[in-house]
C-alpha atoms as a PDB file:
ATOM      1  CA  UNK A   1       0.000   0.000   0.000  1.00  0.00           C
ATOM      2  CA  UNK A   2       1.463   3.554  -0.473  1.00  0.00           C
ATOM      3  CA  UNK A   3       1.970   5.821   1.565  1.00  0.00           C
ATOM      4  CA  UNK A   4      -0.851   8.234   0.380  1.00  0.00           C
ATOM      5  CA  UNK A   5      -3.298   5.569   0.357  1.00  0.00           C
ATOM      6  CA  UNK A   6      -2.801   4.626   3.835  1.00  0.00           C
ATOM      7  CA  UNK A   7      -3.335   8.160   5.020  1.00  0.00           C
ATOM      8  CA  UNK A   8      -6.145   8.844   3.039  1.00  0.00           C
ATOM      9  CA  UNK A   9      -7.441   5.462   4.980  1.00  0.00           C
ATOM     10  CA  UNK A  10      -6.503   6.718   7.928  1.00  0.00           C
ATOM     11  CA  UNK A  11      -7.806  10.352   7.633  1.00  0.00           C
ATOM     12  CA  UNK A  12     -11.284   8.411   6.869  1.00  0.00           C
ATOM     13  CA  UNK A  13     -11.342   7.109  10.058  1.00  0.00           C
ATOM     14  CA  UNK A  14     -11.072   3.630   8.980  1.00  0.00           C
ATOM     15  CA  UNK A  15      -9.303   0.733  10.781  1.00  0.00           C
ATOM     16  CA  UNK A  16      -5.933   0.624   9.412  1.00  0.00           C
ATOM     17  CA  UNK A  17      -4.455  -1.670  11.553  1.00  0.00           C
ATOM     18  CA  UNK A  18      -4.641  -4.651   9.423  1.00  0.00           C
ATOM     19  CA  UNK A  19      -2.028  -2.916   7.082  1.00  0.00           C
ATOM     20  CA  UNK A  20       0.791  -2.202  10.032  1.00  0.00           C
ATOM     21  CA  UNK A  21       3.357  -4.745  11.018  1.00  0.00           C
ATOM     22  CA  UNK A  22       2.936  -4.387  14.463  1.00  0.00           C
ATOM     23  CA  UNK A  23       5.115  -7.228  15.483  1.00  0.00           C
ATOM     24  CA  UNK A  24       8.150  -4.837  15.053  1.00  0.00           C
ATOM     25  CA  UNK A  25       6.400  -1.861  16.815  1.00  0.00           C
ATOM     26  CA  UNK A  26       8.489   0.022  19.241  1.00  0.00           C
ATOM     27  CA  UNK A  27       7.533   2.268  21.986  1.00  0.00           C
ATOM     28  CA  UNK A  28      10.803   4.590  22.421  1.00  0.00           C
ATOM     29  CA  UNK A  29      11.531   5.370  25.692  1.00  0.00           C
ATOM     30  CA  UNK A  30       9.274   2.593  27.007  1.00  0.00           C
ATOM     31  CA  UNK A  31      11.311  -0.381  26.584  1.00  0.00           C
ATOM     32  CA  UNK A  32      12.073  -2.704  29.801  1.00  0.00           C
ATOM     33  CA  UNK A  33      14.897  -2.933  31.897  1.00  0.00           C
ATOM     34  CA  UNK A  34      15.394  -5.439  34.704  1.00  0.00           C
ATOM     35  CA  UNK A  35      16.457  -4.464  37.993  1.00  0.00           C
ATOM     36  CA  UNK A  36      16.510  -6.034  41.597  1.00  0.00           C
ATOM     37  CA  UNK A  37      15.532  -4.054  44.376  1.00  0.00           C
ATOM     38  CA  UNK A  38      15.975  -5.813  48.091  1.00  0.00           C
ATOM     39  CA  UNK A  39      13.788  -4.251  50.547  1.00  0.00           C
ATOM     40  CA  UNK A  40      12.833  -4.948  54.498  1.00  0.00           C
ATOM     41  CA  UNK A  41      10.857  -8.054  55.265  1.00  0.00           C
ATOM     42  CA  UNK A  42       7.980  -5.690  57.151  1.00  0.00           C
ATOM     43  CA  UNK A  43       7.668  -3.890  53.617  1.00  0.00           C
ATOM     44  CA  UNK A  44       7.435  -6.424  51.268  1.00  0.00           C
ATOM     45  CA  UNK A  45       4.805  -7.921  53.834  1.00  0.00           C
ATOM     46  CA  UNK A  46       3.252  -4.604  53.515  1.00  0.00           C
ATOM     47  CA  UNK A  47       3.183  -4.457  49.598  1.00  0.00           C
ATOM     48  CA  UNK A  48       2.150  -7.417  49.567  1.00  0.00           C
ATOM     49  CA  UNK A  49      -1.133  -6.513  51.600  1.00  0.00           C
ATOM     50  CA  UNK A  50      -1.826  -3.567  49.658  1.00  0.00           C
ATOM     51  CA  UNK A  51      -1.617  -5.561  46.512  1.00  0.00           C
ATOM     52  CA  UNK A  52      -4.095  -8.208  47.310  1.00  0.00           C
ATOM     53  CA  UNK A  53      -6.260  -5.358  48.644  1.00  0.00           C
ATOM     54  CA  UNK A  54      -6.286  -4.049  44.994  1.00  0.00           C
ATOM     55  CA  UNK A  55      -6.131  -7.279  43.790  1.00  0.00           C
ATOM     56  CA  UNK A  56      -2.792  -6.947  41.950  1.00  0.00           C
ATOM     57  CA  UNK A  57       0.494  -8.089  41.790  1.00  0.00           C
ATOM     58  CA  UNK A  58       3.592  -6.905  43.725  1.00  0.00           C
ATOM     59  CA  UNK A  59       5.367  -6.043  41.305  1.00  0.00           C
ATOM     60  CA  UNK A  60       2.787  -4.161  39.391  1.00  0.00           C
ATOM     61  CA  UNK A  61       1.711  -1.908  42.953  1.00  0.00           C
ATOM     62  CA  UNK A  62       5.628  -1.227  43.086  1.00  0.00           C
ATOM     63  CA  UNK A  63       5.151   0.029  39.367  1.00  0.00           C
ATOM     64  CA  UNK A  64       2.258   2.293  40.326  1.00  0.00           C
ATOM     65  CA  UNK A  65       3.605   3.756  43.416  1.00  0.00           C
ATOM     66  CA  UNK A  66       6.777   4.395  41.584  1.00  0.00           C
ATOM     67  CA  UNK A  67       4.936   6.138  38.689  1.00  0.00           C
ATOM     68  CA  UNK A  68       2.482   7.594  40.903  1.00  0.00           C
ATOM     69  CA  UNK A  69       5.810   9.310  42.837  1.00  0.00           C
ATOM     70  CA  UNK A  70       7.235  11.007  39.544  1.00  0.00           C
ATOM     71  CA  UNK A  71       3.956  11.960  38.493  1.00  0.00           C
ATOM     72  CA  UNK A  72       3.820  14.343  42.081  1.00  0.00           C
ATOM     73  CA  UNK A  73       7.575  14.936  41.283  1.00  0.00           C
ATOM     74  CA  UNK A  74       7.861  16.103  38.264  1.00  0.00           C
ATOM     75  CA  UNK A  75       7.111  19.936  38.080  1.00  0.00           C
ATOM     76  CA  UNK A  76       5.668  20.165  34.581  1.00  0.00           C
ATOM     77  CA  UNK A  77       3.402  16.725  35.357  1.00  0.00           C
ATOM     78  CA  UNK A  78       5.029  14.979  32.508  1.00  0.00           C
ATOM     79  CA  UNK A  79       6.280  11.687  33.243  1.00  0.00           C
ATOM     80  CA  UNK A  80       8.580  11.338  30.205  1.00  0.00           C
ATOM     81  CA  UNK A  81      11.573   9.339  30.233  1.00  0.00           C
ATOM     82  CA  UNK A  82      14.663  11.675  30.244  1.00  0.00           C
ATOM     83  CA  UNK A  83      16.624  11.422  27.166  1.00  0.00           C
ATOM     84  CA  UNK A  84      20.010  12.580  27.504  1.00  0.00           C
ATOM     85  CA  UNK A  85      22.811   9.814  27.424  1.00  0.00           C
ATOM     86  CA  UNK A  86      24.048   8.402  30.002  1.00  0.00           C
END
Protein backbone atom coordinates (compact mmCIF):
# COMPACT_ATOMS: atom_id res chain seq x y z
CA UNK A 1 0.00 0.00 0.00
CA UNK A 2 1.46 3.55 -0.47
CA UNK A 3 1.97 5.82 1.56
CA UNK A 4 -0.85 8.23 0.38
CA UNK A 5 -3.30 5.57 0.36
CA UNK A 6 -2.80 4.63 3.83
CA UNK A 7 -3.33 8.16 5.02
CA UNK A 8 -6.14 8.84 3.04
CA UNK A 9 -7.44 5.46 4.98
CA UNK A 10 -6.50 6.72 7.93
CA UNK A 11 -7.81 10.35 7.63
CA UNK A 12 -11.28 8.41 6.87
CA UNK A 13 -11.34 7.11 10.06
CA UNK A 14 -11.07 3.63 8.98
CA UNK A 15 -9.30 0.73 10.78
CA UNK A 16 -5.93 0.62 9.41
CA UNK A 17 -4.45 -1.67 11.55
CA UNK A 18 -4.64 -4.65 9.42
CA UNK A 19 -2.03 -2.92 7.08
CA UNK A 20 0.79 -2.20 10.03
CA UNK A 21 3.36 -4.74 11.02
CA UNK A 22 2.94 -4.39 14.46
CA UNK A 23 5.12 -7.23 15.48
CA UNK A 24 8.15 -4.84 15.05
CA UNK A 25 6.40 -1.86 16.81
CA UNK A 26 8.49 0.02 19.24
CA UNK A 27 7.53 2.27 21.99
CA UNK A 28 10.80 4.59 22.42
CA UNK A 29 11.53 5.37 25.69
CA UNK A 30 9.27 2.59 27.01
CA UNK A 31 11.31 -0.38 26.58
CA UNK A 32 12.07 -2.70 29.80
CA UNK A 33 14.90 -2.93 31.90
CA UNK A 34 15.39 -5.44 34.70
CA UNK A 35 16.46 -4.46 37.99
CA UNK A 36 16.51 -6.03 41.60
CA UNK A 37 15.53 -4.05 44.38
CA UNK A 38 15.97 -5.81 48.09
CA UNK A 39 13.79 -4.25 50.55
CA UNK A 40 12.83 -4.95 54.50
CA UNK A 41 10.86 -8.05 55.26
CA UNK A 42 7.98 -5.69 57.15
CA UNK A 43 7.67 -3.89 53.62
CA UNK A 44 7.43 -6.42 51.27
CA UNK A 45 4.80 -7.92 53.83
CA UNK A 46 3.25 -4.60 53.51
CA UNK A 47 3.18 -4.46 49.60
CA UNK A 48 2.15 -7.42 49.57
CA UNK A 49 -1.13 -6.51 51.60
CA UNK A 50 -1.83 -3.57 49.66
CA UNK A 51 -1.62 -5.56 46.51
CA UNK A 52 -4.09 -8.21 47.31
CA UNK A 53 -6.26 -5.36 48.64
CA UNK A 54 -6.29 -4.05 44.99
CA UNK A 55 -6.13 -7.28 43.79
CA UNK A 56 -2.79 -6.95 41.95
CA UNK A 57 0.49 -8.09 41.79
CA UNK A 58 3.59 -6.91 43.73
CA UNK A 59 5.37 -6.04 41.31
CA UNK A 60 2.79 -4.16 39.39
CA UNK A 61 1.71 -1.91 42.95
CA UNK A 62 5.63 -1.23 43.09
CA UNK A 63 5.15 0.03 39.37
CA UNK A 64 2.26 2.29 40.33
CA UNK A 65 3.61 3.76 43.42
CA UNK A 66 6.78 4.39 41.58
CA UNK A 67 4.94 6.14 38.69
CA UNK A 68 2.48 7.59 40.90
CA UNK A 69 5.81 9.31 42.84
CA UNK A 70 7.23 11.01 39.54
CA UNK A 71 3.96 11.96 38.49
CA UNK A 72 3.82 14.34 42.08
CA UNK A 73 7.57 14.94 41.28
CA UNK A 74 7.86 16.10 38.26
CA UNK A 75 7.11 19.94 38.08
CA UNK A 76 5.67 20.16 34.58
CA UNK A 77 3.40 16.73 35.36
CA UNK A 78 5.03 14.98 32.51
CA UNK A 79 6.28 11.69 33.24
CA UNK A 80 8.58 11.34 30.21
CA UNK A 81 11.57 9.34 30.23
CA UNK A 82 14.66 11.68 30.24
CA UNK A 83 16.62 11.42 27.17
CA UNK A 84 20.01 12.58 27.50
CA UNK A 85 22.81 9.81 27.42
CA UNK A 86 24.05 8.40 30.00
Amino acid sequence: MKAKDFDRKFDAGEDVTGDLDLAMARRPGHEQRRVNVDFPIWMIESLDREASRLGVPRQSLIKMLVARHFDKAAPSGKTEPDRRPP
